[in-house]
Protein backbone atom coordinates (compact mmCIF):
# COMPACT_ATOMS: atom_id res chain seq x y z
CA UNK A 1 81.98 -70.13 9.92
CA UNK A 2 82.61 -67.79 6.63
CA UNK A 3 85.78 -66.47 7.98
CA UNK A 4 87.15 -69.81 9.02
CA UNK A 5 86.62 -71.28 5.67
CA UNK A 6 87.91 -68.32 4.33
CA UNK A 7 90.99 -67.85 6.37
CA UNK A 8 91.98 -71.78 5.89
CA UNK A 9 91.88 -71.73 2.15
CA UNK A 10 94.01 -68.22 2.72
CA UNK A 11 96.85 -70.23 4.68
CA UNK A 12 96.41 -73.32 3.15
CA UNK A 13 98.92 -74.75 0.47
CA UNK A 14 97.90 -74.63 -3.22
CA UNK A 15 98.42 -77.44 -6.14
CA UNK A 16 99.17 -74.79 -8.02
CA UNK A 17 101.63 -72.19 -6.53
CA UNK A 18 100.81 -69.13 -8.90
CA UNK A 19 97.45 -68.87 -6.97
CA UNK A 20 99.29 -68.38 -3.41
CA UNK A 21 101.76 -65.75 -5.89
CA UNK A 22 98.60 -63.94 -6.98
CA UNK A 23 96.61 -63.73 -4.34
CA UNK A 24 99.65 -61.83 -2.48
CA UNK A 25 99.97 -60.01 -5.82
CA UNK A 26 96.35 -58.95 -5.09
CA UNK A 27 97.37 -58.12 -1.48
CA UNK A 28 100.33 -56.12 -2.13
CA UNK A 29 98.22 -54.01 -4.65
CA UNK A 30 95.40 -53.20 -2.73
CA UNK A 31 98.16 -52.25 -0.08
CA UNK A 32 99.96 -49.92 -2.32
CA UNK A 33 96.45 -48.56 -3.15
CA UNK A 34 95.77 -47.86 0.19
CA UNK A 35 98.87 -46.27 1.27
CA UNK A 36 98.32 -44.02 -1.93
CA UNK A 37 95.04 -42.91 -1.17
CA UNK A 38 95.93 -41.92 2.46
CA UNK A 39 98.80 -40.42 1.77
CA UNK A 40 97.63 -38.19 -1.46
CA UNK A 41 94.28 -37.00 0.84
CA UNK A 42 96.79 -36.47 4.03
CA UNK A 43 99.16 -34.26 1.88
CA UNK A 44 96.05 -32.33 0.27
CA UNK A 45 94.36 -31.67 3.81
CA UNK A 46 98.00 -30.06 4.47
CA UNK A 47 97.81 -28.00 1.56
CA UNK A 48 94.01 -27.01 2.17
CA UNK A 49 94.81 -26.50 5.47
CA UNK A 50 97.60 -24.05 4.70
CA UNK A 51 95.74 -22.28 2.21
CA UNK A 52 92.93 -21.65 4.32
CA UNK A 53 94.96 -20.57 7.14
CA UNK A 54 97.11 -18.23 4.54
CA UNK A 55 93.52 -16.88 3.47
CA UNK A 56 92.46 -16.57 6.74
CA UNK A 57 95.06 -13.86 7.49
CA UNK A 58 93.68 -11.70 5.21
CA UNK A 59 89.69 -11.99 5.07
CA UNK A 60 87.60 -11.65 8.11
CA UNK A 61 85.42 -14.25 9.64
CA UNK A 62 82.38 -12.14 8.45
CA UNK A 63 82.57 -9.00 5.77
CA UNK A 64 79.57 -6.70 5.50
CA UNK A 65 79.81 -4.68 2.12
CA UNK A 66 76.83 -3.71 -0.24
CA UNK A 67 75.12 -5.49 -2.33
CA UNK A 68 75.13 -3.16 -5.29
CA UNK A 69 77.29 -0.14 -5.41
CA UNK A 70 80.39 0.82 -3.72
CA UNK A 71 79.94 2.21 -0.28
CA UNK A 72 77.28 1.08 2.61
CA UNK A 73 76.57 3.66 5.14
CA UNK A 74 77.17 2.69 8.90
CA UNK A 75 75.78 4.46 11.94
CA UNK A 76 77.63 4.81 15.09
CA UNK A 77 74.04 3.25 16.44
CA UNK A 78 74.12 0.48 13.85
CA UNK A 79 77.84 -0.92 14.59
CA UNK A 80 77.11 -0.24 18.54
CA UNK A 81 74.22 -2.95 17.91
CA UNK A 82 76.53 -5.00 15.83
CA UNK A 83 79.40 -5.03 18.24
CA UNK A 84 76.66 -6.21 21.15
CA UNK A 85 76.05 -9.42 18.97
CA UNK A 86 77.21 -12.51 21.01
CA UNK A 87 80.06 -13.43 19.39
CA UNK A 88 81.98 -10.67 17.85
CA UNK A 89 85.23 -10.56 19.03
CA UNK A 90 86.44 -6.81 17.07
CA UNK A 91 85.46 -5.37 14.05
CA UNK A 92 87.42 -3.09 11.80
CA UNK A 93 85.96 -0.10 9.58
CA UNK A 94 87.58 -0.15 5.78
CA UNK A 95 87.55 1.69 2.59
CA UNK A 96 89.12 -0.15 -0.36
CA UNK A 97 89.40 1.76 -3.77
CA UNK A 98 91.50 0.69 -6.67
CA UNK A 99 94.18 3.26 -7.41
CA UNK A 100 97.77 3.68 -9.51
CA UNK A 101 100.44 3.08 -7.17
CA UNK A 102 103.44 5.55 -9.03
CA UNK A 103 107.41 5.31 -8.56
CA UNK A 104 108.69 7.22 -11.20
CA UNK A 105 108.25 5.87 -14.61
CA UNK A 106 106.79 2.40 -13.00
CA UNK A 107 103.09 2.60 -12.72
CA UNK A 108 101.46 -0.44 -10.57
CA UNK A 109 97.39 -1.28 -10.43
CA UNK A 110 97.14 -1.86 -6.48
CA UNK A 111 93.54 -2.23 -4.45
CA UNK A 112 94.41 0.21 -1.80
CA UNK A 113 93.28 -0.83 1.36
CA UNK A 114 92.33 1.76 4.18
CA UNK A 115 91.94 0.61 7.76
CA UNK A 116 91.40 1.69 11.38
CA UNK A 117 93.31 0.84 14.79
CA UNK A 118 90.97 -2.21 15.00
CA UNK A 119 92.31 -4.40 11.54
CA UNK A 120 95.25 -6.21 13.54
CA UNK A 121 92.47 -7.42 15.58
CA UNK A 122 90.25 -8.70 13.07
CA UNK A 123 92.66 -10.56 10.25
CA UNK A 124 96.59 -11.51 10.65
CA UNK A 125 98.31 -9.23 8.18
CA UNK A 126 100.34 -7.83 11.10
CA UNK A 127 101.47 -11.33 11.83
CA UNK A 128 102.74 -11.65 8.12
CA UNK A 129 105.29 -8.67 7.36
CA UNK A 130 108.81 -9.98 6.14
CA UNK A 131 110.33 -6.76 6.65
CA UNK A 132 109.26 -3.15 7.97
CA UNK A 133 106.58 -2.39 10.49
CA UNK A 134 102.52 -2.69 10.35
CA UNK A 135 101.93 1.43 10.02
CA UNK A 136 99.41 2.83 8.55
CA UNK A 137 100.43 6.55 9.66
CA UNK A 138 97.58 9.27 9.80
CA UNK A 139 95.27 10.98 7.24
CA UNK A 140 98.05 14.05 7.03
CA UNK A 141 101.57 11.61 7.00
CA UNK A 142 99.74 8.59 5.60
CA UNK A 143 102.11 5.21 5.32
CA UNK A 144 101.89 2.04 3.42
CA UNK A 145 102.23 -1.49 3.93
CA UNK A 146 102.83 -3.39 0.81
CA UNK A 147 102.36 -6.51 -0.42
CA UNK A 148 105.40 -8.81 -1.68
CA UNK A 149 104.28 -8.48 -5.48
CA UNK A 150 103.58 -5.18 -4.92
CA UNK A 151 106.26 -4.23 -3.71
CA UNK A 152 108.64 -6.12 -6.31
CA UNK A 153 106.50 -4.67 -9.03
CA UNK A 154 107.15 -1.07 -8.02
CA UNK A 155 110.82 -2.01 -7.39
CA UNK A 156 111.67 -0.95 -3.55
CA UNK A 157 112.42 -1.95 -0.37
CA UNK A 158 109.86 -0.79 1.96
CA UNK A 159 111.54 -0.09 4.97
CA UNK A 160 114.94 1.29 3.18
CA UNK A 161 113.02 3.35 0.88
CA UNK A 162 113.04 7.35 1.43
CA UNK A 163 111.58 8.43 -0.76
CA UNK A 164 107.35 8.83 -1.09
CA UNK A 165 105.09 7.18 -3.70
CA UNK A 166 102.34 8.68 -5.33
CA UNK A 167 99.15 7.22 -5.89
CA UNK A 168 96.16 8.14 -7.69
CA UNK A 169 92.23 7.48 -7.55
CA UNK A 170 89.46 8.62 -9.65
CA UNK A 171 86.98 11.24 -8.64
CA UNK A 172 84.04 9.39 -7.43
CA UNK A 173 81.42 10.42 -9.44
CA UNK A 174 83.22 12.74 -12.22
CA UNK A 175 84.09 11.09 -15.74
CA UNK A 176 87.00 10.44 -17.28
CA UNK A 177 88.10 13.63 -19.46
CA UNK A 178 91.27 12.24 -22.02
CA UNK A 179 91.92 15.90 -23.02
CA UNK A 180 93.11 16.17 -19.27
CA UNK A 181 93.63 13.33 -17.03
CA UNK A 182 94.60 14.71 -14.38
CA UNK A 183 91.20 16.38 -13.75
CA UNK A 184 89.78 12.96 -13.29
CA UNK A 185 91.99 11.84 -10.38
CA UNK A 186 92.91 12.86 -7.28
CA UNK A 187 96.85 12.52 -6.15
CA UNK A 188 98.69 11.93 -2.82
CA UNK A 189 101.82 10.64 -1.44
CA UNK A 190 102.65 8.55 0.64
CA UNK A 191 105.82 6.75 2.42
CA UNK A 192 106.04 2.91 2.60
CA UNK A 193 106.69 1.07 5.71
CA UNK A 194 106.63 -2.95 5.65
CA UNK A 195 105.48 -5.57 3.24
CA UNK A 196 103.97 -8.68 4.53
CA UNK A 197 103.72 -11.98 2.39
CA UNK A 198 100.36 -13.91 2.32
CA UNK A 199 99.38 -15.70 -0.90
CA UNK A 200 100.06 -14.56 -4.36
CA UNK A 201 96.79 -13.44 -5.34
CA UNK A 202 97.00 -11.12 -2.31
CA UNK A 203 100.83 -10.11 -2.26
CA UNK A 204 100.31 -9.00 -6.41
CA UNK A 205 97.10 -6.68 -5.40
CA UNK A 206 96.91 -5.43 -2.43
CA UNK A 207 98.42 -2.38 -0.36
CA UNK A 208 96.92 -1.09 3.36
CA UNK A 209 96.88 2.26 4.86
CA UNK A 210 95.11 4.52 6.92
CA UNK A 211 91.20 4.67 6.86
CA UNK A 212 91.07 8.71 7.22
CA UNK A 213 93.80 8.77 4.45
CA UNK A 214 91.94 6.78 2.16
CA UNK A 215 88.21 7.92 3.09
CA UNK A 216 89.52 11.65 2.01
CA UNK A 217 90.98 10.17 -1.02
CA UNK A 218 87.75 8.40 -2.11
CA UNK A 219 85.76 11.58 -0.89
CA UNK A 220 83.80 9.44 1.39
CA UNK A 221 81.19 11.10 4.16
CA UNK A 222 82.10 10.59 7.23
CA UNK A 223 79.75 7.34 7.74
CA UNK A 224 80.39 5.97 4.60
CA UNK A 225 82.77 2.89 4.04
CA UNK A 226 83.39 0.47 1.83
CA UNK A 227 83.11 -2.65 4.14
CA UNK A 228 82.91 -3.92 7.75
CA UNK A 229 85.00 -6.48 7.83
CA UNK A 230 84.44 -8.53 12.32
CA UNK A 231 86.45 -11.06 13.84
CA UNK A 232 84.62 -13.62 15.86
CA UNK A 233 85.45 -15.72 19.36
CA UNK A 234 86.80 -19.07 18.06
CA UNK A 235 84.08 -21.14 19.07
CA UNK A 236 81.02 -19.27 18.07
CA UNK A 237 78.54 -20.26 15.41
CA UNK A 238 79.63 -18.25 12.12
CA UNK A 239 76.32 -19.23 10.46
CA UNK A 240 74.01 -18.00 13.33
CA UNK A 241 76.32 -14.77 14.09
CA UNK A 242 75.95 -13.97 9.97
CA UNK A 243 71.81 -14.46 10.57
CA UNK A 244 71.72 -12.15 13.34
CA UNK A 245 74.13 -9.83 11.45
CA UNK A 246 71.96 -10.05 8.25
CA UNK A 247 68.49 -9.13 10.04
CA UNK A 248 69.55 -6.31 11.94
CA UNK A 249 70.80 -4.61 8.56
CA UNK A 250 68.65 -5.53 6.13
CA UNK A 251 68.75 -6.87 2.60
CA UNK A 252 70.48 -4.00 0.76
CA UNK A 253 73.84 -5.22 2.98
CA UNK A 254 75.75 -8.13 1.91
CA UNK A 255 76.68 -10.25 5.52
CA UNK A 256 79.69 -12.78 3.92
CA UNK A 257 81.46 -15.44 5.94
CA UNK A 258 85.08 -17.09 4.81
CA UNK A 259 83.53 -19.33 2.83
CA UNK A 260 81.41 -16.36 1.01
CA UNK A 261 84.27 -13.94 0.40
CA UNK A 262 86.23 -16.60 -1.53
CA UNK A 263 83.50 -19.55 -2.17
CA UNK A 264 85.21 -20.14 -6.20
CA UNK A 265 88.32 -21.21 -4.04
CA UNK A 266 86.71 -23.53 -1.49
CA UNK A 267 84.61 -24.92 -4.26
CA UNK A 268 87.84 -25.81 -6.31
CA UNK A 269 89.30 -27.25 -3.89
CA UNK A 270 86.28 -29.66 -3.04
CA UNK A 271 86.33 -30.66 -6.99
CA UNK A 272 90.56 -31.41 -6.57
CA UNK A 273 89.73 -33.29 -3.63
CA UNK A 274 87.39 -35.71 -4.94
CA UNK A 275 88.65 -35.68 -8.67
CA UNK A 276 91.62 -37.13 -7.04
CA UNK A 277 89.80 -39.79 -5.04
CA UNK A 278 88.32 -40.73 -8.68
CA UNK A 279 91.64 -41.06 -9.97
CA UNK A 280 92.32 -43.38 -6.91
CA UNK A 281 89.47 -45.12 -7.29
CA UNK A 282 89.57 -46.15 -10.52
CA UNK A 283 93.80 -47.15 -10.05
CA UNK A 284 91.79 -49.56 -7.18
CA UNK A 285 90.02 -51.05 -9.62
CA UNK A 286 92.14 -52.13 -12.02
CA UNK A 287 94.08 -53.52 -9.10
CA UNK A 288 90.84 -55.91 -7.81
CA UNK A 289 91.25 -57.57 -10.99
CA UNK A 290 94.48 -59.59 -9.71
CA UNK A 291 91.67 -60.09 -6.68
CA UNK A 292 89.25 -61.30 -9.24
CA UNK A 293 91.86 -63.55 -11.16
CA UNK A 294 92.84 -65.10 -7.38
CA UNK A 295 89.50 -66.28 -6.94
CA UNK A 296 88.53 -67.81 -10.12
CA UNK A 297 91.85 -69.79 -9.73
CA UNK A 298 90.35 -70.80 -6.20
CA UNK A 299 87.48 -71.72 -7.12
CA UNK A 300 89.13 -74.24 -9.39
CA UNK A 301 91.49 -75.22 -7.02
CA UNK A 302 88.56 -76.04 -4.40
CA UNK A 303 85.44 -77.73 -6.97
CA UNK A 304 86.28 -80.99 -4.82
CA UNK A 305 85.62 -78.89 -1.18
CA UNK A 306 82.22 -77.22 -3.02
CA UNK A 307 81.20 -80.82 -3.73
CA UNK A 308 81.58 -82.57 -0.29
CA UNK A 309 79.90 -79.11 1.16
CA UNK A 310 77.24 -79.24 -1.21
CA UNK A 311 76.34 -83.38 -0.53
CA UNK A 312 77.03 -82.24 3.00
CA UNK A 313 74.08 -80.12 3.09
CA UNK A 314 75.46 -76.39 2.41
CA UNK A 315 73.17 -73.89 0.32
CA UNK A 316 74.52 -71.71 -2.74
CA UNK A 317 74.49 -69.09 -0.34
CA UNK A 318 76.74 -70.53 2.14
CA UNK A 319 79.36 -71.00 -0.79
CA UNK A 320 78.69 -67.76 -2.06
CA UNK A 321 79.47 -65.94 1.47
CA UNK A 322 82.92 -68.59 2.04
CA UNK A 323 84.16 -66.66 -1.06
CA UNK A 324 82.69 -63.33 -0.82
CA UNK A 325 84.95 -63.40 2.51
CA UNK A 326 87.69 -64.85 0.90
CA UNK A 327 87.79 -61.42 -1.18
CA UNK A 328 87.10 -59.59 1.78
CA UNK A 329 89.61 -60.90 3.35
CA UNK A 330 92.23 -60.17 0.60
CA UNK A 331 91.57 -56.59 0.43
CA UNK A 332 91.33 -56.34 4.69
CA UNK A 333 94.98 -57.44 4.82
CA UNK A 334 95.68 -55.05 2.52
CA UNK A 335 94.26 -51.99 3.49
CA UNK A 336 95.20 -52.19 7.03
CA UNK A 337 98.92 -52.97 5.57
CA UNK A 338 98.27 -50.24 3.54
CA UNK A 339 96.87 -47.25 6.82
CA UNK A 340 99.65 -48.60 8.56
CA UNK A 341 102.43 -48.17 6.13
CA UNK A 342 100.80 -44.63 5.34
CA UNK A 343 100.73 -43.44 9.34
CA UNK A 344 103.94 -44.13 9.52
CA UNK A 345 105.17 -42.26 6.42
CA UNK A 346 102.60 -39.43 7.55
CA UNK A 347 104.33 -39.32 10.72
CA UNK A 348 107.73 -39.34 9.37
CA UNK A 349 106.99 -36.65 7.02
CA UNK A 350 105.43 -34.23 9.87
CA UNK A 351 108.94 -34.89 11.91
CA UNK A 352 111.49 -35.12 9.73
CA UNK A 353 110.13 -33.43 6.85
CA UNK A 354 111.74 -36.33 4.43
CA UNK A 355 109.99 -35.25 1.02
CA UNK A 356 111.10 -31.43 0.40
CA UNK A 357 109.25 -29.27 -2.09
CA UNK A 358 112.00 -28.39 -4.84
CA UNK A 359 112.31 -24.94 -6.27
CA UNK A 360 112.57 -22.71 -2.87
CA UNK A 361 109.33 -20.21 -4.09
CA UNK A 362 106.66 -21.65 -1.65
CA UNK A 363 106.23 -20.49 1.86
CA UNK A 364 106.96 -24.39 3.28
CA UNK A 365 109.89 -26.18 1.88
CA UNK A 366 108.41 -29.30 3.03
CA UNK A 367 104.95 -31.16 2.01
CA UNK A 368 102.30 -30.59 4.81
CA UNK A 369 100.41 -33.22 6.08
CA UNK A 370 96.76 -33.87 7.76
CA UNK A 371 95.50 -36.90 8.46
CA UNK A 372 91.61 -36.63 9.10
CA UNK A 373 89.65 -39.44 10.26
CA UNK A 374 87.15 -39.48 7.59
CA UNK A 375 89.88 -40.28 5.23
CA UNK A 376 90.36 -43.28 6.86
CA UNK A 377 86.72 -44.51 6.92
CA UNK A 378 86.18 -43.46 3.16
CA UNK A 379 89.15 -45.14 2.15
CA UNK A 380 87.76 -48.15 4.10
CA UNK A 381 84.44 -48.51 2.73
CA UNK A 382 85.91 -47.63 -0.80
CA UNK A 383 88.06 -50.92 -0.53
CA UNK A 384 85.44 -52.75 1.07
CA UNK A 385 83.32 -52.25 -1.72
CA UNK A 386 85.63 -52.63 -4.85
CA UNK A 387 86.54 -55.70 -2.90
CA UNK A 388 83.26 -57.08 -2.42
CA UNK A 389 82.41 -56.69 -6.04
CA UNK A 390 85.65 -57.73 -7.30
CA UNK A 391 84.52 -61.11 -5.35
CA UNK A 392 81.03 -61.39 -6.74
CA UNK A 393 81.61 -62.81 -9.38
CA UNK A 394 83.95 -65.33 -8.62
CA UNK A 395 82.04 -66.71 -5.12
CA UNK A 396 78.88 -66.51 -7.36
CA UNK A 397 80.53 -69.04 -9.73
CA UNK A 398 81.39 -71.29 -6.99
CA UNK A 399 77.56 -71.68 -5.36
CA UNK A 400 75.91 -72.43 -8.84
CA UNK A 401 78.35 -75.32 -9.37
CA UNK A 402 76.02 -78.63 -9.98
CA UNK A 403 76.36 -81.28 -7.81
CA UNK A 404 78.02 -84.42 -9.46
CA UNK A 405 78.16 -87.88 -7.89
CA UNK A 406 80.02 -90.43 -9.38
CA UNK A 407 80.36 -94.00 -8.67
């Protein structure tokens, strides 16, 4: 009975046409609203997801480093057990040291990454070289695979360049002496053979090698490592794998998932997430006050229809919900107007790629887009409630109008 009330007094023809104009003003904003907030959330799931996926070439589903010092100390017996773990796809042995990366006068701060047969199992760097080959060489002819800021920083091409680099790490254990530097560090060199282009904050740090290379460059025993870094099956529990992981070495070991190994990033992108939804929000808001003004002006328009309900028998309440629907049906017109308008630009986007990203410097030229479900349900009950507030007011006015029969 609500919603047939409600939906005559929608259709029906005004004394006053500015309440028909704003109660589609109403409509259209909420719409606009709507298509906003799906279409802001769908593009930042595309970037999330693309950042996570960029990420997710370069750390491991699961890391195990210490938890104070440098090195952990892993037993053939220890990653026999580990590799038996239900789940564990591959797992790659690594030592990681930071060291000068030297091309004549150009010196470059680079975390030198070395790694065994196994790493183009376990992460995707393999899958991201823009020019050279994924070779790592041996501990005696060592080779180096940059990355992109790396590489522009110590000004070569990797896979034209002839010449070797050298690169220098500290003496583990031996202090710095200024009167002679060179006492502190031990040199190598080393050709270059690809570069492979991630994410900035990778590209500008990070350079991979050989694991004997760099375990004889650290002075490393020959169980000691910097990290185990495993790759898991896809549909495995990471959680449950990391318990198992965690009891079977101890406390002293550090077990880290994704999420772990770069939780400040996740986290910030949670906070961007939902600050923009606030933003949103509050842009919703202001727009439920054309909603608000609609209503009042209804109300007015209908005192007469109150009256005969009211003499007719009809509670407050039964007034209040004819115009608490009324709202709700405002903003339902225009939120579905709104998902629908935004699928179909969502959808256009993902085919024809119709908004470009200007400049040329990202790895897309195009804005990605993911459409999640929840968005659409949040969205939802976010209008929904806006609306029904926006509508409280007004519908509350209209049931505690007196009754007043005149002769």
């Amino acid at each position: 009975m609500n919603f047939l009330f409600a939906w005559r007094y929608f259709k029906a023809k005004k004394s006053t046409n500015a309440i028909n104009v704003i109660a589609w003003v109403s409509i259209v904003a909420i719409m606009g609203i709507t298509f906003a907030f799906i279409v802001v959330l769908s593009v930042f799931n595309g970037f999330e997801g693309l950042v996570k996926s960029l990420y997710s070439s370069f750390y491991p589903d699961i890391k195990i480093s210490a938890k104070t010092g440098k090195t952990i100390v892993l037993t053939p017996q220890q990653l026999q057990k580990i590799a038996a773990i239900k789940g564990v796809r591959a797992y790659s042995l690594v030592a990681e040291e930071k060291t000068l990366l030297i091309n004549g006068d150009v010196v470059v701060p680079v975390n030198l990454k070395g790694v065994d047969t196994s790493y183009e199992s376990v992460t995707g760097v393999a899958q991201k070289l823009i020019r050279g080959n994924f070779q790592t060489g041996s501990a005696d002819e060592p080779s180096l695979v940059l990355g992109n800021g790396v590489e522009n920083a110590v000004g070569i091409e990797s896979d034209k360049y002839l010449y070797p680099l050298s690169v220098y790490a500290f003496k583990r254990g031996m202090n710095f002496n200024a009167a002679d530097p060179y006492q502190s560090v031990q040199a190598a060199r080393i050709v270059t053979s690809g570069t492979f282009l991630i994410q900035q904050d990778i590209d500008n740090q990070y350079a991979i090698t050989n694991l004997d290379f760099m375990k004889g460059l650290m002075g490393l025993k020959s169980d000691e490592y910097s990290s185990l870094e495993i790759g898991l099956h896809g549909s495995v529990d990471i959680d449950d794998v990391q318990k198992e992981i965690q009891q079977l070495l101890g406390t002293t070991y550090s077990v880290e998932t994704k999420y772990g190994q770069n939780q400040s990033l996740y986290s910030v992108m949670s906070l961007e997430k939902w600050a923009i939804y606030g933003i949103l929000t509050l842009m919703l808001i202001v727009a439920a006050f054309t909603m608000i003004g609609s209503l009042t002006m209804l109300v007015m328009e209908k005192q007469k229809d109150i009256q005969v309900l009211k003499s007719m028998g009809a509670n407050n309440k039964l007034i209040q919900k004819i115009f608490l629907t009324e709202g709700l049906l405002l903003a339902g017109i225009g939120s579905v107007g709104g998902i629908i308008l935004a699928v179909l630009f969502c959808w256009a986007q993902v085919k024809y790629k119709i908004i470009a990203i200007q400049g040329g410097t990202f790895l897309i030229d195009y804005y990605p887009v993911q459409i999640v479900a929840s968005d659409f349900l949040l969205v939802l009950l976010t209008v929904s409630l806006v609306a029904f507030l926006a509508s409280w007011f007004p519908s509350r006015r209209a049931a505690l109008q007196p009754i007043e029969l005149r002769s």
